[in-house]
N, C-alpha and C. Protein backbone atom coordinates (compact mmCIF):
# COMPACT_ATOMS: atom_id res chain seq x y z
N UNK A 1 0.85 -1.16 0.00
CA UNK A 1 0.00 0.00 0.00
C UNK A 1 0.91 1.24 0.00
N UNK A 2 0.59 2.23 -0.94
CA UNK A 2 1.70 3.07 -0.96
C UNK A 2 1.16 4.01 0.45
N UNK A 3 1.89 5.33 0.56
CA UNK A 3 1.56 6.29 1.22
C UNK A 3 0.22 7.46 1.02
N UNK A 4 0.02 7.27 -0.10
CA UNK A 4 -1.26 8.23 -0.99
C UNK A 4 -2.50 7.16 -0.61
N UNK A 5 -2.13 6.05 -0.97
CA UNK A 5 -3.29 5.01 -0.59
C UNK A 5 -3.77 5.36 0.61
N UNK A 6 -2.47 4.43 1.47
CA UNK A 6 -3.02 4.81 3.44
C UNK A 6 -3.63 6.35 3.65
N UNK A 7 -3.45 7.45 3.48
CA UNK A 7 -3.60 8.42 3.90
C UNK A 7 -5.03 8.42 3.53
N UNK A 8 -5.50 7.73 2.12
CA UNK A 8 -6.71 8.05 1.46
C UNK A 8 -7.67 6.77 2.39
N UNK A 9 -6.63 5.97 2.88
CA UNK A 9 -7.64 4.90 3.89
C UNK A 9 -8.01 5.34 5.12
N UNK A 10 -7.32 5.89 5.90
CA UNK A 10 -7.13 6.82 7.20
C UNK A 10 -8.18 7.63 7.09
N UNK A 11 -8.13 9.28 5.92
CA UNK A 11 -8.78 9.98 6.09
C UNK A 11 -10.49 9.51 5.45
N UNK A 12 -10.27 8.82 4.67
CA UNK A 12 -11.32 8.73 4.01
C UNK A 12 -11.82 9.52 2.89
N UNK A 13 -10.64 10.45 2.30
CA UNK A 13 -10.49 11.30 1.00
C UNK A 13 -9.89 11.03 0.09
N UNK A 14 -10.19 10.70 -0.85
CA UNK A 14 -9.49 10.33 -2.41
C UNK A 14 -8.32 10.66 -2.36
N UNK A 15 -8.00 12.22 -1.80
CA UNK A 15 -6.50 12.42 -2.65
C UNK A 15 -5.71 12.22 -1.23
N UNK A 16 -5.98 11.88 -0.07
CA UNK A 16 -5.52 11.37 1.13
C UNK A 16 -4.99 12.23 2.34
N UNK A 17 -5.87 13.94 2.10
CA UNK A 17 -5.56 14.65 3.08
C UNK A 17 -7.51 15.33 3.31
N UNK A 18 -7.46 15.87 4.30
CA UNK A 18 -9.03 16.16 5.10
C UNK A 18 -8.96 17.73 4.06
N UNK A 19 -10.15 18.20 3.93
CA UNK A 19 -10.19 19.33 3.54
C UNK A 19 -10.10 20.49 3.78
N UNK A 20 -9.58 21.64 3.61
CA UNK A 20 -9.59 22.76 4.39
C UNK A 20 -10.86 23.19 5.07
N UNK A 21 -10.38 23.89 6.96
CA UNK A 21 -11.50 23.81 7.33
C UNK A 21 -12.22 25.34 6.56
N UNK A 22 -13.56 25.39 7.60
CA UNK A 22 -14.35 26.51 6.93
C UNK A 22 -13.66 27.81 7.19
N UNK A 23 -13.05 28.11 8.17
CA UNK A 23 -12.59 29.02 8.41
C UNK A 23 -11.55 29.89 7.51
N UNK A 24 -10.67 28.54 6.42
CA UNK A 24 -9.81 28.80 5.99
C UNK A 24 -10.16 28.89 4.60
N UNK A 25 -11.33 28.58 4.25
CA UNK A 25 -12.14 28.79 2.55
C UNK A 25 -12.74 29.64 2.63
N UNK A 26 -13.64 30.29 3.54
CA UNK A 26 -14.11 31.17 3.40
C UNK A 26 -14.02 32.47 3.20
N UNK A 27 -14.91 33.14 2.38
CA UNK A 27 -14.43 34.56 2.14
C UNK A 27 -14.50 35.88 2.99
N UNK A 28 -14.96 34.96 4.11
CA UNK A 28 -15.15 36.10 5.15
C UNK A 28 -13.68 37.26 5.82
N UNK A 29 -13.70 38.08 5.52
CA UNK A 29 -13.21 39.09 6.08
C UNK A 29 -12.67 39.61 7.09
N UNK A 30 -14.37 39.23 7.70
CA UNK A 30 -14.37 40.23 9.28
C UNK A 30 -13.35 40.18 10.29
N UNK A 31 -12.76 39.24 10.43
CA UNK A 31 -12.22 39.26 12.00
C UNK A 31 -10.90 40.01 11.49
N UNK A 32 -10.18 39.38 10.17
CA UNK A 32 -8.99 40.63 9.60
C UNK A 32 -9.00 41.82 9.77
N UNK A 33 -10.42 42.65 9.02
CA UNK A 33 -10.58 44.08 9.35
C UNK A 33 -10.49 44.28 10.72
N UNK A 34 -11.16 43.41 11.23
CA UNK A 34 -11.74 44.17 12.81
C UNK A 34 -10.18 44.00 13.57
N UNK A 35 -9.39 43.18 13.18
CA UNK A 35 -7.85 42.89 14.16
C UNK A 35 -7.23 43.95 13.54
N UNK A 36 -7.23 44.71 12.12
CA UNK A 36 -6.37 45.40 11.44
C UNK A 36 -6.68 46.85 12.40
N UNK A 37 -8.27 47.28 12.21
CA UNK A 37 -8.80 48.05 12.87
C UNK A 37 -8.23 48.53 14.37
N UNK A 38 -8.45 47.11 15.09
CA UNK A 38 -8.07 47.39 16.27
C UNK A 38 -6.46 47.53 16.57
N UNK A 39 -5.50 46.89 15.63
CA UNK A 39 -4.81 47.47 15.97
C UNK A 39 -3.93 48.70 15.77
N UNK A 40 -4.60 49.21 14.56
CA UNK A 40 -4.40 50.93 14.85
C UNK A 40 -4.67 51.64 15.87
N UNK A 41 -6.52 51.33 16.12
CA UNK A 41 -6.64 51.99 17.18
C UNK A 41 -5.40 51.95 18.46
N UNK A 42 -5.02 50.83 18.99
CA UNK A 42 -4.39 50.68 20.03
C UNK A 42 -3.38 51.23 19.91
N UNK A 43 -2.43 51.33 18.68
CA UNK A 43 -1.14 52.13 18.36
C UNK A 43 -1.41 53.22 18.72
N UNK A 44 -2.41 54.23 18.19
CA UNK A 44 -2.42 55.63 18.42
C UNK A 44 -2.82 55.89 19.83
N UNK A 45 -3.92 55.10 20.28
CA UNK A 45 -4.06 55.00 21.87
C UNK A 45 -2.71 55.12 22.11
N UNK A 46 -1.98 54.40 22.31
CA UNK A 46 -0.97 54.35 22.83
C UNK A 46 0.24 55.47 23.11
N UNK A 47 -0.11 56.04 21.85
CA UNK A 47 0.68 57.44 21.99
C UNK A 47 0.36 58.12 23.03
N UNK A 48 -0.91 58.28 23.36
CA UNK A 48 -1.65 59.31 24.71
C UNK A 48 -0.78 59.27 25.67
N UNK A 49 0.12 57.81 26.15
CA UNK A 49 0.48 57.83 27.15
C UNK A 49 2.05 58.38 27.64
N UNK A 50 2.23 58.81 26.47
CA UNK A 50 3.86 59.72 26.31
C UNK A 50 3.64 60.94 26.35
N UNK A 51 2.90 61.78 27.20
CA UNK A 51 2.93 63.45 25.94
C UNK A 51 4.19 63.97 25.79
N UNK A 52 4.01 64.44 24.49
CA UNK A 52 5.28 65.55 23.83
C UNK A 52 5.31 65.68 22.70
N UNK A 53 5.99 66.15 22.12
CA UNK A 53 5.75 66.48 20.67
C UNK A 53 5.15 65.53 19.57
N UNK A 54 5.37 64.16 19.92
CA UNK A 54 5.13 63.31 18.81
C UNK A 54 3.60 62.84 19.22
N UNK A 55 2.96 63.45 20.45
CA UNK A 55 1.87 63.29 20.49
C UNK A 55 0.97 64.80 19.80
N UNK A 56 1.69 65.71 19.76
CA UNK A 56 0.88 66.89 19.33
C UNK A 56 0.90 67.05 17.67
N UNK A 57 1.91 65.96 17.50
CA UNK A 57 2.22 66.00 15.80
C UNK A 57 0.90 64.90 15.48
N UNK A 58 1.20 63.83 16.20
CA UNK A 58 -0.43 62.65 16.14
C UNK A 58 -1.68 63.57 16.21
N UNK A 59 -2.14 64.22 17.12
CA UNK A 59 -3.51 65.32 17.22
C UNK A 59 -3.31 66.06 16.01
N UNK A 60 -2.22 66.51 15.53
CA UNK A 60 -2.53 67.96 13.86
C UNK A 60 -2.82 66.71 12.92
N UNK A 61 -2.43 65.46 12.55
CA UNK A 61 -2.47 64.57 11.90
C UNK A 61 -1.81 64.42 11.31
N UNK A 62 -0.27 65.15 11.14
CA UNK A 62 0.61 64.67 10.80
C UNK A 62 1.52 63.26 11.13
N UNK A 63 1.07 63.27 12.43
CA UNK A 63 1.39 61.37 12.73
C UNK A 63 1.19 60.35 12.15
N UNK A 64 -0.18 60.37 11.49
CA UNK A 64 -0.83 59.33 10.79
C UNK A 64 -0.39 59.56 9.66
N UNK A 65 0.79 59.79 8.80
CA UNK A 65 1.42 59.46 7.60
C UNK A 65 1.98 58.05 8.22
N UNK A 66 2.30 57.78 9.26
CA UNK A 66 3.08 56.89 9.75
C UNK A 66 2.42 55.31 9.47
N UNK A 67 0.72 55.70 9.42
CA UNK A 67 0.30 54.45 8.87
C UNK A 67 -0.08 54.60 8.19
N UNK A 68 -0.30 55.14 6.98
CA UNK A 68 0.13 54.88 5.74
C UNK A 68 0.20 53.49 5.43
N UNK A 69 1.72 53.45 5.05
CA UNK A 69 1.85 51.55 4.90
C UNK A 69 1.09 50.53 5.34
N UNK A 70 0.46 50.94 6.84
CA UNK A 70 -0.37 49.91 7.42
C UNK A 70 -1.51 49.75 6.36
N UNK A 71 -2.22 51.48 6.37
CA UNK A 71 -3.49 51.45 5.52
C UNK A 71 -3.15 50.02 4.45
N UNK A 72 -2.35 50.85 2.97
CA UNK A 72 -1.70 50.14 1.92
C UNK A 72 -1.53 48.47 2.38
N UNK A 73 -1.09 48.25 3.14
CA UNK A 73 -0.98 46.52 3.19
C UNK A 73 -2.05 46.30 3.61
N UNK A 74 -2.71 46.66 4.59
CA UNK A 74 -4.09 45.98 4.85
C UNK A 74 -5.14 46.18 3.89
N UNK A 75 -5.09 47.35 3.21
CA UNK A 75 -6.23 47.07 1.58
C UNK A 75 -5.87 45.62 0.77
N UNK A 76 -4.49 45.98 0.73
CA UNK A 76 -4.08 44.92 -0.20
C UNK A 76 -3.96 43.07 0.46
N UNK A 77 -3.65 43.48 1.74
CA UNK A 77 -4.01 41.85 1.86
C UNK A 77 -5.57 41.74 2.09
N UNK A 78 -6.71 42.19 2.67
CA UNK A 78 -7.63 42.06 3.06
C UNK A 78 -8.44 41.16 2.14
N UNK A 79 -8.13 42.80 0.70
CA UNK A 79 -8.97 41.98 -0.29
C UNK A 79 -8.22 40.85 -0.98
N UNK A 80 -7.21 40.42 -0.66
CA UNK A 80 -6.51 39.13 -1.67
C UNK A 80 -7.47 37.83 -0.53
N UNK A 81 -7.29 38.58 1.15
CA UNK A 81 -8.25 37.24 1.64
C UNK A 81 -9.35 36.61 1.55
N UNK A 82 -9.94 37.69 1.09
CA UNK A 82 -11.39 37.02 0.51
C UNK A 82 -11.18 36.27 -0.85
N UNK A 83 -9.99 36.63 -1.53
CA UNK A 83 -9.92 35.37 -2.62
C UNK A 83 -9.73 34.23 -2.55
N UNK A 84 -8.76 34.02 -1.58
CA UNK A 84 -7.77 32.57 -1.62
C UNK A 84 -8.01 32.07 -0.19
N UNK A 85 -7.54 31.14 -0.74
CA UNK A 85 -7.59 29.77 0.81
C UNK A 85 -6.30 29.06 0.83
N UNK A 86 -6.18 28.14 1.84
CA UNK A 86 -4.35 27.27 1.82
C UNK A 86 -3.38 28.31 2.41
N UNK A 87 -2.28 28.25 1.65
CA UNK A 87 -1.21 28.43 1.71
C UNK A 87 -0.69 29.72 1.54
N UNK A 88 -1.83 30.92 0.44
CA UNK A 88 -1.65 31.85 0.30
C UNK A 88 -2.86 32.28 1.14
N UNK A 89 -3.23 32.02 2.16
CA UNK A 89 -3.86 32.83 3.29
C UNK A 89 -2.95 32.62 4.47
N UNK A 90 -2.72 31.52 4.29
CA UNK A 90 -1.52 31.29 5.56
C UNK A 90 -0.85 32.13 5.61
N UNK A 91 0.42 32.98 4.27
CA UNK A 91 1.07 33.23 3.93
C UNK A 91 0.70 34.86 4.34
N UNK A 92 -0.43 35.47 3.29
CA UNK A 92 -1.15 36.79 3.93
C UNK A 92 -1.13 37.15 5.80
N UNK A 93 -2.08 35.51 6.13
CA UNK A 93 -2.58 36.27 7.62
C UNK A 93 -0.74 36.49 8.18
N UNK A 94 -0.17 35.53 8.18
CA UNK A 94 1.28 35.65 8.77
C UNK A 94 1.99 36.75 8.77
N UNK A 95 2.02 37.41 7.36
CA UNK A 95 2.63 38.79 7.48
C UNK A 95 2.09 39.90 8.10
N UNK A 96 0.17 39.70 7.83
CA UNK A 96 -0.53 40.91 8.53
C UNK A 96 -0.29 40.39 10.13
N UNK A 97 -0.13 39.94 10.51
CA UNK A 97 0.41 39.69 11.99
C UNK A 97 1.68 40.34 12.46
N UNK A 98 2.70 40.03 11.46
CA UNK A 98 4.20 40.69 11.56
C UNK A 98 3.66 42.13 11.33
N UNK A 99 3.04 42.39 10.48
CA UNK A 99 3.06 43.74 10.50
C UNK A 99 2.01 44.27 11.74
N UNK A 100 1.15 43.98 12.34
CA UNK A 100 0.52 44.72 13.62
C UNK A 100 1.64 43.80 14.69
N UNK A 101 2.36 43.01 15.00
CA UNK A 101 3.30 43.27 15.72
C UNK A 101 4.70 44.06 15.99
N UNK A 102 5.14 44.36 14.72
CA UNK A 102 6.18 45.35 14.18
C UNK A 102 5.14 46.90 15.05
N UNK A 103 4.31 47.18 13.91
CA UNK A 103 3.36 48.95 14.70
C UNK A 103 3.02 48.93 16.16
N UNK A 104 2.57 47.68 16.73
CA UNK A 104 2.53 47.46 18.30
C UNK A 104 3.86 48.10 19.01
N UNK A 105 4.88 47.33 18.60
CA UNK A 105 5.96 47.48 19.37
C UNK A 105 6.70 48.72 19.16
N UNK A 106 6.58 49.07 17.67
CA UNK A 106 6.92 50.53 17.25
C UNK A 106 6.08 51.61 18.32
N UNK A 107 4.94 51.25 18.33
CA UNK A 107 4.04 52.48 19.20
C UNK A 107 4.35 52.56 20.56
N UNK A 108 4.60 51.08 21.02
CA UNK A 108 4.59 51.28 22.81
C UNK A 108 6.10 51.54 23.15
N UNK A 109 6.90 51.32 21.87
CA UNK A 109 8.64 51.31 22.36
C UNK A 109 9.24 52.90 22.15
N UNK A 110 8.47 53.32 21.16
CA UNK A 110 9.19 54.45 20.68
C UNK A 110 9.21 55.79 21.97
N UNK A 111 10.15 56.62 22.56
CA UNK A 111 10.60 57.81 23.17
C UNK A 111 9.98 58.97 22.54
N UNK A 112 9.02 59.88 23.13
CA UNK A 112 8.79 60.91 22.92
C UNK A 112 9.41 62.23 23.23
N UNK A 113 9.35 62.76 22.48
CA UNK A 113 10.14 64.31 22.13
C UNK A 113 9.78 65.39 23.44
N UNK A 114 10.41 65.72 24.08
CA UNK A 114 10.28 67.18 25.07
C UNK A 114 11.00 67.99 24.67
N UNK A 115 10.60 69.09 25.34
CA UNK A 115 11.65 70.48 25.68
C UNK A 115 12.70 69.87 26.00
N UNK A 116 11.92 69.27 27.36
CA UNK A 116 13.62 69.36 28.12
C UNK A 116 14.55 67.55 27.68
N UNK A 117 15.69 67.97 27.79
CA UNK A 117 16.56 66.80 27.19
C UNK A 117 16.66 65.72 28.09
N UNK A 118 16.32 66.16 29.32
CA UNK A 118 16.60 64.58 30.58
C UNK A 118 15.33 64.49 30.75
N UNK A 119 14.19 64.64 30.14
CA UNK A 119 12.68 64.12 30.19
C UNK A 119 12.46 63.57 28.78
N UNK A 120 12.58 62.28 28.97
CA UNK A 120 12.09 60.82 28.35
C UNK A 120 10.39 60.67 28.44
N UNK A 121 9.53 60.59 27.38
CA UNK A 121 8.55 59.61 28.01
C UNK A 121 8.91 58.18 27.30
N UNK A 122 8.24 57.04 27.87
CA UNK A 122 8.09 56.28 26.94
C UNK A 122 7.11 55.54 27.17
N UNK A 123 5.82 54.87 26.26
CA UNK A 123 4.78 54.65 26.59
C UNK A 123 4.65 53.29 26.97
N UNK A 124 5.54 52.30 27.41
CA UNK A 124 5.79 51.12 27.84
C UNK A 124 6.16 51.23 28.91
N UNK A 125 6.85 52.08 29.62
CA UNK A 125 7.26 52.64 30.75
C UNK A 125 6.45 52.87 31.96
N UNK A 126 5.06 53.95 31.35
CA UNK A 126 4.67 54.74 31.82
C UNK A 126 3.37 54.06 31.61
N UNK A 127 3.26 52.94 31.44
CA UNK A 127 1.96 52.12 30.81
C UNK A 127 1.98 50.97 31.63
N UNK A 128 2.86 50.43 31.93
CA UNK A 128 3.30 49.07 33.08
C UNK A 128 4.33 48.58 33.64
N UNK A 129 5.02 50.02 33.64
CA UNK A 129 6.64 49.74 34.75
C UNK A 129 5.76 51.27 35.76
N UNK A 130 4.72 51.92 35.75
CA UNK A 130 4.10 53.26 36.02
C UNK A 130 5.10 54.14 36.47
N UNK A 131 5.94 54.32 35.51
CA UNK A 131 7.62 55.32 35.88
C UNK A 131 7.09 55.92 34.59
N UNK A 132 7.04 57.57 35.52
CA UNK A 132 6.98 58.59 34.66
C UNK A 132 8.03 58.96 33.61
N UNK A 133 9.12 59.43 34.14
CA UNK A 133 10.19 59.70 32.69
C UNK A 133 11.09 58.79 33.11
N UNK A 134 11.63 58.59 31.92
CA UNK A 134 12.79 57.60 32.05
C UNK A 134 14.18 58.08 31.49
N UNK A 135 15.41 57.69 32.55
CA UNK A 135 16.67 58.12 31.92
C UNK A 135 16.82 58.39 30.22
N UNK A 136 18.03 59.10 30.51
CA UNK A 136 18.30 59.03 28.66
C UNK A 136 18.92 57.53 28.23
N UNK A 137 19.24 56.36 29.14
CA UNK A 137 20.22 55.50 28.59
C UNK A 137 18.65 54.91 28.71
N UNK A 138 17.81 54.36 29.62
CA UNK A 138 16.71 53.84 29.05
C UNK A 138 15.90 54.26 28.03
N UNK A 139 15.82 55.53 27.78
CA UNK A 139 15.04 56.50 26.38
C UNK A 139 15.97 55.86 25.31
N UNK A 140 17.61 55.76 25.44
CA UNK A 140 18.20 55.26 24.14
C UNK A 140 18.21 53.72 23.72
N UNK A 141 17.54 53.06 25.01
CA UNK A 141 17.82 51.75 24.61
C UNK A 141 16.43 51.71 24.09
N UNK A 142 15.06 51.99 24.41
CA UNK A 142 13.66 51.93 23.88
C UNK A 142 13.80 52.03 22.65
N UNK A 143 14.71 53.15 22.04
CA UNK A 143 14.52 54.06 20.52
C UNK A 143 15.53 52.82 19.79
N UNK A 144 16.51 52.03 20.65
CA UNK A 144 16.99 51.35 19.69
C UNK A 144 15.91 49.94 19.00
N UNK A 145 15.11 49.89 20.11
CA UNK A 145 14.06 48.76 19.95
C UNK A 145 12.92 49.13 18.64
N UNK A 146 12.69 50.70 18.86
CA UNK A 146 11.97 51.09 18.42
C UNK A 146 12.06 51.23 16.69
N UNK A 147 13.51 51.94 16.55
CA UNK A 147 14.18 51.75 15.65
C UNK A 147 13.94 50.34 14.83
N UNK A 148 14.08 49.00 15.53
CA UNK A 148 14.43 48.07 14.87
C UNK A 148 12.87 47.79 14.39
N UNK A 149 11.64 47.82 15.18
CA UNK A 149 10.42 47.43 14.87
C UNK A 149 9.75 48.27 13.89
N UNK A 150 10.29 49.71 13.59
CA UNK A 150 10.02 50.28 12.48
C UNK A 150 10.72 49.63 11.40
N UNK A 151 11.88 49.40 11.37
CA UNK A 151 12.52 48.39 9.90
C UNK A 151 11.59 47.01 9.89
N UNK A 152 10.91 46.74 10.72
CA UNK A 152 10.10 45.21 10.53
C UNK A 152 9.08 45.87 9.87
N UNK A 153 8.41 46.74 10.49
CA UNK A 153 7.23 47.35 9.97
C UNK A 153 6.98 47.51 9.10
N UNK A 154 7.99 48.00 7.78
CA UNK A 154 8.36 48.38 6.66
C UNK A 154 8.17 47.49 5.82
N UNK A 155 9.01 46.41 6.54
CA UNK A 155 9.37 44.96 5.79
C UNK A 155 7.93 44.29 5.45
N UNK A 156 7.42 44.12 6.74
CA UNK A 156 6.36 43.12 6.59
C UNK A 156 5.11 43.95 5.90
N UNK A 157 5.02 45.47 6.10
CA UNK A 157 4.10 46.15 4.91
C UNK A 157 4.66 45.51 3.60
N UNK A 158 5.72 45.67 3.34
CA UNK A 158 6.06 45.15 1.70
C UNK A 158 5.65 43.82 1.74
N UNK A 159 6.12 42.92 2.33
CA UNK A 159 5.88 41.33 2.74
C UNK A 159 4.20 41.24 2.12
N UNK A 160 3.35 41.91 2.96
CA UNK A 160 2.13 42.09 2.70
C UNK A 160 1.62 42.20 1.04
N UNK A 161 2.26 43.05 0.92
CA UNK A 161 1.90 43.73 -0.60
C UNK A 161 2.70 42.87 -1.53
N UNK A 162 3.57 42.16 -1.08
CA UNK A 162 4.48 41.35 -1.92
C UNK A 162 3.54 39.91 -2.48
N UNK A 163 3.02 39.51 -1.05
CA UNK A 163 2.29 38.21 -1.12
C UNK A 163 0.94 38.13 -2.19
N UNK A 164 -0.04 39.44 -1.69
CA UNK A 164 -1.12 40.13 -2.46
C UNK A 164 -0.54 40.21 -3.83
N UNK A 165 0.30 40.22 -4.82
CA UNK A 165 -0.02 40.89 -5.48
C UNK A 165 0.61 39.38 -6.32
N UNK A 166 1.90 38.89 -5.41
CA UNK A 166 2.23 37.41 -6.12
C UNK A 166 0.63 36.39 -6.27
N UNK A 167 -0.12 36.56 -5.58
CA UNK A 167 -1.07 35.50 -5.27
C UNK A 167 -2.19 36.39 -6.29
N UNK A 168 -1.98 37.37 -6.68
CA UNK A 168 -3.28 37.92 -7.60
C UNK A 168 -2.77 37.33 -8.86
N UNK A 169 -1.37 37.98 -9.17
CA UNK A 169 -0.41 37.29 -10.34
C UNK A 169 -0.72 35.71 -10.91
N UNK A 170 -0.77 34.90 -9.81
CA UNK A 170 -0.99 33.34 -9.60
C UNK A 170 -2.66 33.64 -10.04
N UNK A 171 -3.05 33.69 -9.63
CA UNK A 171 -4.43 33.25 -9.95
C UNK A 171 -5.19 34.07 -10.95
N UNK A 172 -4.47 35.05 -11.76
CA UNK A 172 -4.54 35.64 -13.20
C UNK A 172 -4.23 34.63 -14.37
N UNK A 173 -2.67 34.27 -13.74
CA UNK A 173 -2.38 33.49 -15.12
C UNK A 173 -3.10 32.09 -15.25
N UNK A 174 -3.80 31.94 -14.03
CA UNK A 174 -4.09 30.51 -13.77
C UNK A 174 -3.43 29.43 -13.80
N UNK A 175 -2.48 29.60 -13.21
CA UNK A 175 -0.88 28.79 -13.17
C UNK A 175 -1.06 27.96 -11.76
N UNK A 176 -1.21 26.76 -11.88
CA UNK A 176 -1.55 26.13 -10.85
C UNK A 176 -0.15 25.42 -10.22
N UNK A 177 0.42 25.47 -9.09
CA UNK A 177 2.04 24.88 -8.55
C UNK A 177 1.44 22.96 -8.93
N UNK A 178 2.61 22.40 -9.18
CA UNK A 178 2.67 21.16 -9.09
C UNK A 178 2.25 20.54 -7.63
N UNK A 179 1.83 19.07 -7.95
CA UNK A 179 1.64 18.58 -6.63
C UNK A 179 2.74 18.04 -6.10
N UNK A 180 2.96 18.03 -4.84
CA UNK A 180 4.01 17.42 -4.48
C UNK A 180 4.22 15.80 -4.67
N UNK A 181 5.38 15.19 -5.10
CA UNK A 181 4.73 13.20 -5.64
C UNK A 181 5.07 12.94 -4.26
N UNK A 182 4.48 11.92 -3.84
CA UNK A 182 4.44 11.06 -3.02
C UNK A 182 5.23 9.77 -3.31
N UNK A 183 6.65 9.85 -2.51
CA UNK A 183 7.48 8.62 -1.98
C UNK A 183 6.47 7.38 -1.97
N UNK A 184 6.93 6.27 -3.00
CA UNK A 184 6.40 4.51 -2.44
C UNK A 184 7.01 4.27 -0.97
């Protein structure tokens, strides 16, 4: 009995694997938007808890160039999720994850701007360590964190838009990947 056989005896499916569940065919949307949604909201929440300049630049709305990219990848994966199922949703939800964990950590890590130079906020700090300002060597080690989760941020926006647009590509030309053969 080869291996394609057993699997097809086991599961009880011709081609010898169970079918994708509903969750993962379906064209439903919602819970993407509503996680994409929420986690903007929480980013900019989050600013509240630093004041200083980069919170008064967030209120004129000059802050929100910053998501931007978020917007852009989440149009673009949202609607590729309602197309596809498998491997290229796997592939989508994974990056839109990297990317609201990249803006998470960007929002709660990043050091806000004062007058004065030995007043740090930082909204991780001041959010659940409840320490108002923080040294400059803790303000420089946050911004280095912060620093690095903005280069993810970036990444996994492109990642996003990379996947969307390979998986629109794929299912334009109607180019279907080979199956993998199955070892006797």
């Amino acid at each position: 009995m080869t291996r394609l056989e057993y699997s097809a005896a086991w599961t009880g499916y011709p081609h010898g694997h169970l079918p994708a569940p509903v969750a993962a065919r379906s064209g439903s949307t919602a819970v993407p938007i509503l996680a994409q949604v929420a986690v903007a909201v929480v980013a900019i929440a989050v600013r509240f808890a630093a004041p200083g300049w980069l919170l008064l630049l967030l209120l004129m709305g000059v802050g929100l160039i910053g998501l931007a990219p978020f917007v852009v990848a989440t149009a673009f994966g949202v609607t590729m999720l309602r197309r596809t199922a498998g491997r290229w949703r796997a592939a989508l939800m994974t990056t839109l994850a990297a990317l609201d964990l990249a803006l998470l950590t960007f929002a709660f890590t990043l050091p806000d701007i004062t007058d004065d130079a030995g007043t740090n906020f930082v909204p991780v700090a001041r959010l659940f360590l409840h320490q108002g300002a923080v040294s400059e060597q803790t303000a420089t080690t946050y911004g280095a964190i912060a620093n690095w989760a903005a280069l993810c941020y970036v990444i996994a926006a492109a990642g996003v838009v990379a996947v969307a647009v390979a998986r629109w590509l794929s299912a334009r030309s109607g180019h279907r990947y080979p199956a993998r053969k199955v070892s006797h």
